[in-house]
Protein backbone atom coordinates (compact mmCIF):
# COMPACT_ATOMS: atom_id res chain seq x y z
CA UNK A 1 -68.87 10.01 31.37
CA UNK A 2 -65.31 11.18 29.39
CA UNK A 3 -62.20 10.33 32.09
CA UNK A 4 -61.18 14.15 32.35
CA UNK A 5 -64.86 14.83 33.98
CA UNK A 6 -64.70 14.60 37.78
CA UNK A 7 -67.59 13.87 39.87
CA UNK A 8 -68.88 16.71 42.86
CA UNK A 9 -71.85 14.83 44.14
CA UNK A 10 -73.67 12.28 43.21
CA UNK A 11 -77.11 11.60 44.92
CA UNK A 12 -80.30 9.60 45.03
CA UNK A 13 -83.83 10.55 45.98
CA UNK A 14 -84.79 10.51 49.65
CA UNK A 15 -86.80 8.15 50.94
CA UNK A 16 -89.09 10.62 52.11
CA UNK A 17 -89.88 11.32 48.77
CA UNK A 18 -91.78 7.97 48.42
CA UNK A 19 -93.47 7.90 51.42
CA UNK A 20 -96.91 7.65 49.88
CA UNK A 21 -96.05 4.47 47.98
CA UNK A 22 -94.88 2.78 51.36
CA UNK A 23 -97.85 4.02 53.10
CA UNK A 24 -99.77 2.39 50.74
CA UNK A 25 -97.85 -0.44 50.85
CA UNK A 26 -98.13 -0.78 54.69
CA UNK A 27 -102.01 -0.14 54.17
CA UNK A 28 -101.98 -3.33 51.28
CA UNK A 29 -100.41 -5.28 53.63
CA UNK A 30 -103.09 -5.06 56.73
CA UNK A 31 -105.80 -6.99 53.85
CA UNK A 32 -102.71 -8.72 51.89
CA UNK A 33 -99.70 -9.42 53.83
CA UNK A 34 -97.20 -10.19 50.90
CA UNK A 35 -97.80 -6.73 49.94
CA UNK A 36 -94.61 -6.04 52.56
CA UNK A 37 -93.07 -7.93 49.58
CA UNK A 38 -92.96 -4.77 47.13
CA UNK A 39 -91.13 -2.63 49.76
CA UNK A 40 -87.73 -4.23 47.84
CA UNK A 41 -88.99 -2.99 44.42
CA UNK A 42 -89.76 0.27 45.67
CA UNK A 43 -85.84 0.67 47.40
CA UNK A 44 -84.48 -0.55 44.15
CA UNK A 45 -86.56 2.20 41.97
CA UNK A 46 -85.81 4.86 44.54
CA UNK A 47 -81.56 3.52 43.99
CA UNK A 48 -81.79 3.46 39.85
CA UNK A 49 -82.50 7.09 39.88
CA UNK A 50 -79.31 8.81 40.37
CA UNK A 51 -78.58 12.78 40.40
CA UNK A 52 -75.00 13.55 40.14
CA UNK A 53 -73.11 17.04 39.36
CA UNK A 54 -69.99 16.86 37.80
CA UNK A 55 -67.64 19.75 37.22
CA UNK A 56 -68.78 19.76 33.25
CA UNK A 57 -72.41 19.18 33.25
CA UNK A 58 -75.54 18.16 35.58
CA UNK A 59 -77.08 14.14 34.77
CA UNK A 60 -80.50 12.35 35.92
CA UNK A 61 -80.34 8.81 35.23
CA UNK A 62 -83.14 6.44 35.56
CA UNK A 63 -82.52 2.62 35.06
CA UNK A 64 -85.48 1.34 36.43
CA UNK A 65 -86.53 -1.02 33.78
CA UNK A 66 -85.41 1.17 30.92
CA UNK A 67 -82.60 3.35 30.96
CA UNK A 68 -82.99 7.23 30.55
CA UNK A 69 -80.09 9.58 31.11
CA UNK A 70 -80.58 13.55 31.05
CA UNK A 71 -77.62 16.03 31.30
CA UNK A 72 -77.44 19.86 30.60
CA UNK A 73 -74.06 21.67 30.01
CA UNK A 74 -73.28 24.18 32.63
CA UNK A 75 -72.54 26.31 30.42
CA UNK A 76 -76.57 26.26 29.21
CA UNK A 77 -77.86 26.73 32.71
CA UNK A 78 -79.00 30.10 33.63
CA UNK A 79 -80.74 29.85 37.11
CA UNK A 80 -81.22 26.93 39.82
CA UNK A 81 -84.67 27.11 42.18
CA UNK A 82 -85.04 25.26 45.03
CA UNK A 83 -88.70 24.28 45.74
CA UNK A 84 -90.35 22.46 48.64
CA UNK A 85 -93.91 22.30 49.81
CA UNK A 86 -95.22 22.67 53.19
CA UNK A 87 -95.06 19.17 53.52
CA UNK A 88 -91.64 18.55 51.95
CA UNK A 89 -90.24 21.55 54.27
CA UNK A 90 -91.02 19.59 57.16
CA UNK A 91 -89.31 16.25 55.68
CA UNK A 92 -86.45 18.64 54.59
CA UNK A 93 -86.83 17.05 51.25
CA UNK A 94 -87.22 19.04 47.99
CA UNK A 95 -86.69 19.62 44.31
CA UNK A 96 -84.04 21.59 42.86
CA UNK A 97 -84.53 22.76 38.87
CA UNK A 98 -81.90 23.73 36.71
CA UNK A 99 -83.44 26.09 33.44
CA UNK A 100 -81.78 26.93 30.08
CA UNK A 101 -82.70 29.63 28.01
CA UNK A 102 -83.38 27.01 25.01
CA UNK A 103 -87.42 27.52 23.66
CA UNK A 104 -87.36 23.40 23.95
CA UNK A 105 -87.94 23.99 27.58
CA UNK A 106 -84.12 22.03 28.67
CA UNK A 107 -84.53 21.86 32.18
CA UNK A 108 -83.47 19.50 34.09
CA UNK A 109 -84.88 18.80 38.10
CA UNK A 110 -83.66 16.92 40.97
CA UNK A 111 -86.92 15.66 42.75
CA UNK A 112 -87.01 14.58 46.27
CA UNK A 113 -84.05 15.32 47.45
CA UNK A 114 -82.60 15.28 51.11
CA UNK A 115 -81.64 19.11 51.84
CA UNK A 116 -82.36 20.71 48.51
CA UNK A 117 -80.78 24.18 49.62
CA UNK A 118 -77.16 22.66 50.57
CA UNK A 119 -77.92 20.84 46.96
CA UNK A 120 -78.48 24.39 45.42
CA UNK A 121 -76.24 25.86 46.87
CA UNK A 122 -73.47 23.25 45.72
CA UNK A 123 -74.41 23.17 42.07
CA UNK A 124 -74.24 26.87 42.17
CA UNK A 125 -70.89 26.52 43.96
CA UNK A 126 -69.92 24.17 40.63
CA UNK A 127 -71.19 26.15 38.23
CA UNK A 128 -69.40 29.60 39.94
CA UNK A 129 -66.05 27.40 39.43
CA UNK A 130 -66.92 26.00 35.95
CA UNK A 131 -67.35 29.86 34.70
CA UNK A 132 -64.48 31.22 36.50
CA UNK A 133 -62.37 28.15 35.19
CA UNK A 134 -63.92 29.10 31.46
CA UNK A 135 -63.00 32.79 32.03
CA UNK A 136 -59.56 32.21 33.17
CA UNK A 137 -58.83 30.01 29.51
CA UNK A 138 -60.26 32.98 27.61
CA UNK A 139 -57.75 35.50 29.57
CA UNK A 140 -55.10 32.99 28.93
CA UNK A 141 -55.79 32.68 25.14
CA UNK A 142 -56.65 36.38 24.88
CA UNK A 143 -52.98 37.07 26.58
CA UNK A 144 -51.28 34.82 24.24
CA UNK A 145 -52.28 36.14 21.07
């Protein structure tokens, strides 16, 4: 990340999000006890993935076992949805997708979050700031010439 970009929020997935892996972990574990033993790998998988909003751009990183970072300008982002499903309302967990207009289908989606609207509603908050910031150089440019 260049030194001039600041960090807003930087986030991982909620637990909740897994909860069918450590149901099915707890369920392993009534026939095969050292099951209990994968709940460590699932915590670390759940930590690797990282969601953070800058001031410049938006970045999923995975480092798992490989390493896979995705990022989209905010100046290519044209809308943010926040989705949940009747399940996920009730866990207050959710996924928040950020689309471009680009025909390669750029998106970019924070799944299984913790409070996807206040998520939302901050990366909106960033990107209103980001354009005004972008607008304000342009006057300033446009007054100086």
């Amino acid at each position: 990340m260049p030194s001039n970009e600041k960090t807003v929020l930087e986030i991982n997935p909620s637990r909740w999000n897994y909860w069918h892996w450590y149901a099915a972990v707890v369920a392993g574990a009534l026939v095969f006890p050292p099951t209990l033993l994968t709940i460590p790998l699932l915590e670390y998988y759940r930590k690797t993935t990282k969601y953070i909003v800058t001031d410049e751009r938006l970045i999923k990183k995975r480092s798992f076992i490989t390493k896979n970072v995705n990022a989209l300008r905010h100046d290519a982002i044209i809308n943010v949805h926040v989705g949940q499903s009747a399940i996920h309302r009730f866990m207050n967990i959710g996924t928040v997708k950020m689309g471009t207009q680009s025909a390669n289908l750029d998106n970019l989606s924070f799944q299984g979050v913790y409070n996807p609207e206040k998520i939302g509603d901050k990366i909106q908050e960033t990107l209103r700031k980001y354009h005004e910031k972008r607008s304000e150089k342009k006057d300033e440019l446009n007054n100086h010439a």
